[in-house]
C-alpha atoms as a PDB file:
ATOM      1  CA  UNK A   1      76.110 -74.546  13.772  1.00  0.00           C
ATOM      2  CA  UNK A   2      74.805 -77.973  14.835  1.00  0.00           C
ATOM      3  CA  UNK A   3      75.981 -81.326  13.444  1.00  0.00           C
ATOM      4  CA  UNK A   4      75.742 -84.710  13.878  1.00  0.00           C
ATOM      5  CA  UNK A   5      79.310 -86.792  13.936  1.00  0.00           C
ATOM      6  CA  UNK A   6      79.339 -89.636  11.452  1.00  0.00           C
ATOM      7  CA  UNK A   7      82.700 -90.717  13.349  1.00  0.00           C
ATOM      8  CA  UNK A   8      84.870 -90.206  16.307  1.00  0.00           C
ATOM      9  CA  UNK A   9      86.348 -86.736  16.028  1.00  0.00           C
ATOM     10  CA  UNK A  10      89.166 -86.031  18.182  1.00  0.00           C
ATOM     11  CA  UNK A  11      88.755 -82.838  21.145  1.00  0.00           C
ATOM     12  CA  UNK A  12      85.264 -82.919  19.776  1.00  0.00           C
ATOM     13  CA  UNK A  13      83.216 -85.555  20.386  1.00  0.00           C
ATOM     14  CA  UNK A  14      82.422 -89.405  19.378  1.00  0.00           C
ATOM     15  CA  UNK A  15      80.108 -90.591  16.400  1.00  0.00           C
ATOM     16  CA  UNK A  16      76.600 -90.114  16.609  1.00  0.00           C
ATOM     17  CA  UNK A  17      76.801 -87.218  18.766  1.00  0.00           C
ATOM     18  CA  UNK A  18      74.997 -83.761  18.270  1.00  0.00           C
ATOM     19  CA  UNK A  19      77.536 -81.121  18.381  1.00  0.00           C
ATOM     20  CA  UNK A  20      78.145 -77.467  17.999  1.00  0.00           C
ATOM     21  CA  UNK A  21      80.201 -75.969  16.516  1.00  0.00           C
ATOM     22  CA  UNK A  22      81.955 -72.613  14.751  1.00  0.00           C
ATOM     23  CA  UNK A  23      80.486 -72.298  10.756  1.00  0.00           C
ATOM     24  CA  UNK A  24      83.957 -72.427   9.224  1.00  0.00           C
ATOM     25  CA  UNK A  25      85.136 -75.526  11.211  1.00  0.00           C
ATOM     26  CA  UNK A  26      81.565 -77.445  10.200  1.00  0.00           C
ATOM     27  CA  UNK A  27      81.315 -76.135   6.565  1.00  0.00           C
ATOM     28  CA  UNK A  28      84.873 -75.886   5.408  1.00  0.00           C
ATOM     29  CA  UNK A  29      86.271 -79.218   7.507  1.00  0.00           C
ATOM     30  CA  UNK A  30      83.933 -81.753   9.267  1.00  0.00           C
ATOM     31  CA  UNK A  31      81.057 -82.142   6.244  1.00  0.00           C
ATOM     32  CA  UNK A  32      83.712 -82.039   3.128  1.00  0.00           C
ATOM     33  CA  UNK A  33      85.706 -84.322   5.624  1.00  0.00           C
ATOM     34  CA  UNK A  34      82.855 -86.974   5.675  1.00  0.00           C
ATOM     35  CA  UNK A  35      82.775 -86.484   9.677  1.00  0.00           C
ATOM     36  CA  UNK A  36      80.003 -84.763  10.080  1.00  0.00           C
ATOM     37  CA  UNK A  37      76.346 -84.139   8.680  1.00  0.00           C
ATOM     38  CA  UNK A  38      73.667 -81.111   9.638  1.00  0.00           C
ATOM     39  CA  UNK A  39      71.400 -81.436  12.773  1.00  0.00           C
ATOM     40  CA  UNK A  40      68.315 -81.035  10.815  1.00  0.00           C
ATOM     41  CA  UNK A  41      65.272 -81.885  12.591  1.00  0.00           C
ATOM     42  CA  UNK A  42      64.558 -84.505  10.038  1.00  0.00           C
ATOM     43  CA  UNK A  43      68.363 -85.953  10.934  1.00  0.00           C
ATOM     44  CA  UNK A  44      67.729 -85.788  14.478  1.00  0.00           C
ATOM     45  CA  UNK A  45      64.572 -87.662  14.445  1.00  0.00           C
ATOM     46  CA  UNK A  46      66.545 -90.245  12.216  1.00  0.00           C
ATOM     47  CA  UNK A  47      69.546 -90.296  14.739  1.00  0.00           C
ATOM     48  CA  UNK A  48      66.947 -90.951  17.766  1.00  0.00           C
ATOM     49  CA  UNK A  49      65.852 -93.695  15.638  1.00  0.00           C
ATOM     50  CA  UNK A  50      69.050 -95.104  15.305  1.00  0.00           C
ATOM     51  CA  UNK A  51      70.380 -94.627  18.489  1.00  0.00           C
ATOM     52  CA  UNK A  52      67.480 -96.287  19.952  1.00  0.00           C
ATOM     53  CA  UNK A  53      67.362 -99.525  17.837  1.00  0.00           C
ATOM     54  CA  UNK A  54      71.961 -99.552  18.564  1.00  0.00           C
ATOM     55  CA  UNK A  55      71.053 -99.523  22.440  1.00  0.00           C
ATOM     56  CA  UNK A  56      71.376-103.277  22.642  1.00  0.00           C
ATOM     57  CA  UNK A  57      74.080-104.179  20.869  1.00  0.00           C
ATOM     58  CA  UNK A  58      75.667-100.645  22.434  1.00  0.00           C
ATOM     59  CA  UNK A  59      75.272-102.756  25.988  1.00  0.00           C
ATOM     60  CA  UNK A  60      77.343-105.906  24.873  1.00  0.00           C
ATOM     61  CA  UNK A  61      79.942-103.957  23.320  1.00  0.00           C
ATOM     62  CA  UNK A  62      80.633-102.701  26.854  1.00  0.00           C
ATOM     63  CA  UNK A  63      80.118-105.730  28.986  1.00  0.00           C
ATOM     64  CA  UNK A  64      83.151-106.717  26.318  1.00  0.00           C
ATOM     65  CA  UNK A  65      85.520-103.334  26.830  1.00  0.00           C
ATOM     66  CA  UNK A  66      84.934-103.279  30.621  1.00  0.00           C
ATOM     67  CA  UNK A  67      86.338-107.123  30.882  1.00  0.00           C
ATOM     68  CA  UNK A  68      88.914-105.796  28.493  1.00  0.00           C
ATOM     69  CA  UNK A  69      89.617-103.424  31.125  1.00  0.00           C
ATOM     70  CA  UNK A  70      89.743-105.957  33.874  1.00  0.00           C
ATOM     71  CA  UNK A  71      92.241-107.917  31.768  1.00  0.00           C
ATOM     72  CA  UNK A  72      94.565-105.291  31.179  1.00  0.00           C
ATOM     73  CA  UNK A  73      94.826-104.060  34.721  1.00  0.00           C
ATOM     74  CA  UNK A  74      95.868-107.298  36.073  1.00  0.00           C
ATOM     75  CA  UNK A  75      99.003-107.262  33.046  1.00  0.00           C
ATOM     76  CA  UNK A  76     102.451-106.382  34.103  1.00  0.00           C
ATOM     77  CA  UNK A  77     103.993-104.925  31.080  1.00  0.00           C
ATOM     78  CA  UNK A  78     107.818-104.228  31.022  1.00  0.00           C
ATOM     79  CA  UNK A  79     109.096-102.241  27.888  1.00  0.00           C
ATOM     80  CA  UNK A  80     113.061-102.905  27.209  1.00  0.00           C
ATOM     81  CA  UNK A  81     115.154-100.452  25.959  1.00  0.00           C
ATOM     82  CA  UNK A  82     118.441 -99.369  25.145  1.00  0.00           C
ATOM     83  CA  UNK A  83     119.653 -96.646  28.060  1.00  0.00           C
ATOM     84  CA  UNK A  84     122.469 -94.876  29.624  1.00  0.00           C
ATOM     85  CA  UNK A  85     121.612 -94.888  33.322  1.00  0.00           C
ATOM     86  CA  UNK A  86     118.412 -93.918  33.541  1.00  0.00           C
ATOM     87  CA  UNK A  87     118.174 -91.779  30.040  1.00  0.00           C
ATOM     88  CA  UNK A  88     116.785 -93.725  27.464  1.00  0.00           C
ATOM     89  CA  UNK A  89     118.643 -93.958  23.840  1.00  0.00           C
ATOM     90  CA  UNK A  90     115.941 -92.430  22.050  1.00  0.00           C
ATOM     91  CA  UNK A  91     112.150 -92.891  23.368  1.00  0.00           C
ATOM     92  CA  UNK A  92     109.143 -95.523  24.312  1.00  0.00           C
ATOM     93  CA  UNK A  93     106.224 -94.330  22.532  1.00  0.00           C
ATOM     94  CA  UNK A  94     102.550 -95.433  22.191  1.00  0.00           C
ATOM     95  CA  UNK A  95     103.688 -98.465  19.382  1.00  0.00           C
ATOM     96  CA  UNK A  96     106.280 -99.723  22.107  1.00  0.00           C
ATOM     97  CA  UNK A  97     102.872-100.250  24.068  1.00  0.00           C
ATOM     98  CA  UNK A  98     101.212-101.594  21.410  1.00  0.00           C
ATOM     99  CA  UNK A  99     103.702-104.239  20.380  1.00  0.00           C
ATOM    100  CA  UNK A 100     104.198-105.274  24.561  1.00  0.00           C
ATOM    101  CA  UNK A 101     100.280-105.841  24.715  1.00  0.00           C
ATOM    102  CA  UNK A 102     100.320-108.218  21.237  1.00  0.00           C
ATOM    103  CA  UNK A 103     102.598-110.169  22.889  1.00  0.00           C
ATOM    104  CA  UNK A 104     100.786-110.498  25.892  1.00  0.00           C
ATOM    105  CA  UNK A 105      97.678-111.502  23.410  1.00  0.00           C
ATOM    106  CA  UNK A 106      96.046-107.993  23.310  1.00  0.00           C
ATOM    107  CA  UNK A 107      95.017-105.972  20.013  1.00  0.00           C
ATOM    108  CA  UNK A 108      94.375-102.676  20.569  1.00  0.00           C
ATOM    109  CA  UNK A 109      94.943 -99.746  18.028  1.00  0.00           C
ATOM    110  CA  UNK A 110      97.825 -97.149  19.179  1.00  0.00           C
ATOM    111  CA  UNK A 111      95.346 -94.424  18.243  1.00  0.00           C
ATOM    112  CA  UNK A 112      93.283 -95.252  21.817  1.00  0.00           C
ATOM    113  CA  UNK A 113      96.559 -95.166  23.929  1.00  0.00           C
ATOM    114  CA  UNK A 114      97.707 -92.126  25.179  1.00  0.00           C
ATOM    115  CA  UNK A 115     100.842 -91.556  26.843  1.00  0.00           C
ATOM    116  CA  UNK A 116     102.862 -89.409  25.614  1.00  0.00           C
ATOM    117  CA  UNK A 117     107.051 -89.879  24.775  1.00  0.00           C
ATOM    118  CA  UNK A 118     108.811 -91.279  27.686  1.00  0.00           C
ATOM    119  CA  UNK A 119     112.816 -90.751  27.910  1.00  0.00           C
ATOM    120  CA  UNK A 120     113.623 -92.279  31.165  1.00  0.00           C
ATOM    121  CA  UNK A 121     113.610 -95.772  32.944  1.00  0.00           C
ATOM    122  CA  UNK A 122     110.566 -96.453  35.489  1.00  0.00           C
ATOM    123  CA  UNK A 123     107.194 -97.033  35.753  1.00  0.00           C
ATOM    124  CA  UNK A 124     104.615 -94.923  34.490  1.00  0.00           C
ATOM    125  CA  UNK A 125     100.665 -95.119  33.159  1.00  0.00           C
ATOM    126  CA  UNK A 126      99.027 -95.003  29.971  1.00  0.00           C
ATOM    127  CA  UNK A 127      95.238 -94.052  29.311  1.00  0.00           C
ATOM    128  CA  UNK A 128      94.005 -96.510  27.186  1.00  0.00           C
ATOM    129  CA  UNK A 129      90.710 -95.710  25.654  1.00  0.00           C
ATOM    130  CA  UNK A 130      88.749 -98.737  24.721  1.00  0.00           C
ATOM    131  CA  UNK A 131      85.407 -97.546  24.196  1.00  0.00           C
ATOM    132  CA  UNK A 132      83.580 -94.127  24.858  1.00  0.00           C
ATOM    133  CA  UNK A 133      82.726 -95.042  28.479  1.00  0.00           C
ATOM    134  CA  UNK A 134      85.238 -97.359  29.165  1.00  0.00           C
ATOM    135  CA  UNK A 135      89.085 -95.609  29.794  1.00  0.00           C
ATOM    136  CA  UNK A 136      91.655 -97.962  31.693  1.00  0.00           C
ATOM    137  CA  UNK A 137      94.926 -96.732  33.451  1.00  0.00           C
ATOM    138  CA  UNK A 138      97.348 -99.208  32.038  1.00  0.00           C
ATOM    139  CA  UNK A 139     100.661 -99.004  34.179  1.00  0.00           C
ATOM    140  CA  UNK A 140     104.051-100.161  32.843  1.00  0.00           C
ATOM    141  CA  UNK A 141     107.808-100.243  33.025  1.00  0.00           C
ATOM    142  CA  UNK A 142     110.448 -99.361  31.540  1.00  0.00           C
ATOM    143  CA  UNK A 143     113.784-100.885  31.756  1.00  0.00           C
ATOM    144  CA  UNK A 144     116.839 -99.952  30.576  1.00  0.00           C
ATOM    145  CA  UNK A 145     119.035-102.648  29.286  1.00  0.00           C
ATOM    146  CA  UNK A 146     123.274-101.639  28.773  1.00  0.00           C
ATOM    147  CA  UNK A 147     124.085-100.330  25.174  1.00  0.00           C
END
């Protein structure tokens, strides 16, 4: 079955893209969901349409994310946390990233980070993805302060 995404759908694909996929998954999830429409001819000739007349503004939205990306490389972000050694007292998730760029003056929804949970002190890298084309290895540390 081919759709067309009417939003970013995660392991699948971003909006606007023509996808296929298993009957259940588009009929029973992704169109009840709102995610997702049928590839009908008509809705491809629509989306060509569309896609054509977003190409411009498509360009300055990633001139923007790739000096994002710039930015964010040159930031040296160190997380503080509670630890025992070099065992953390609980974890430094995707939000601890999130509130360490505010402060440095960045906004960026902890949705487009991935990381995954990190239980020790040092220095490690998160993906951050801030636009289809544009993904940014974002390193950081972590250190432990005495409980």
């Amino acid at each position: 079955m081919e759709l067309i995404l009417k939003q970013d759908v995660q392991n699948l694909g971003f909006k606007d893209d023509v996808v296929t996929v298993k009957n259940g998954y588009g009929r029973n999830f992704l169109i009840p969901q709102g995610a997702a429409i049928l590839a009908t001819p008509s809705a491809k000739k629509v989306l060509a349409e569309n896609l054509k007349q977003k190409a411009h503004k498509e360009a300055k939205i990633v001139a923007d994310a790739k000096s994002l990306a710039e930015a964010l490389k040159a930031l040296e972000i160190k997380i503080t946390a509670k630890a025992g050694g070099d065992k953390l007292f609980g974890s430094v998730t995707n939000a601890n990233i999130v509130e360490a760029l505010e402060a440095n003056g960045h906004s960026i929804d902890r949705k487009f980070i991935t990381s995954g949970v990190v239980k020790r002190v040092g220095k490690y890298t998160a993906s951050v993805r801030l636009h289809r084309d544009v993904i940014v290895d974002l390193p950081y540390e972590i250190v432990g302060e005495k409980a």
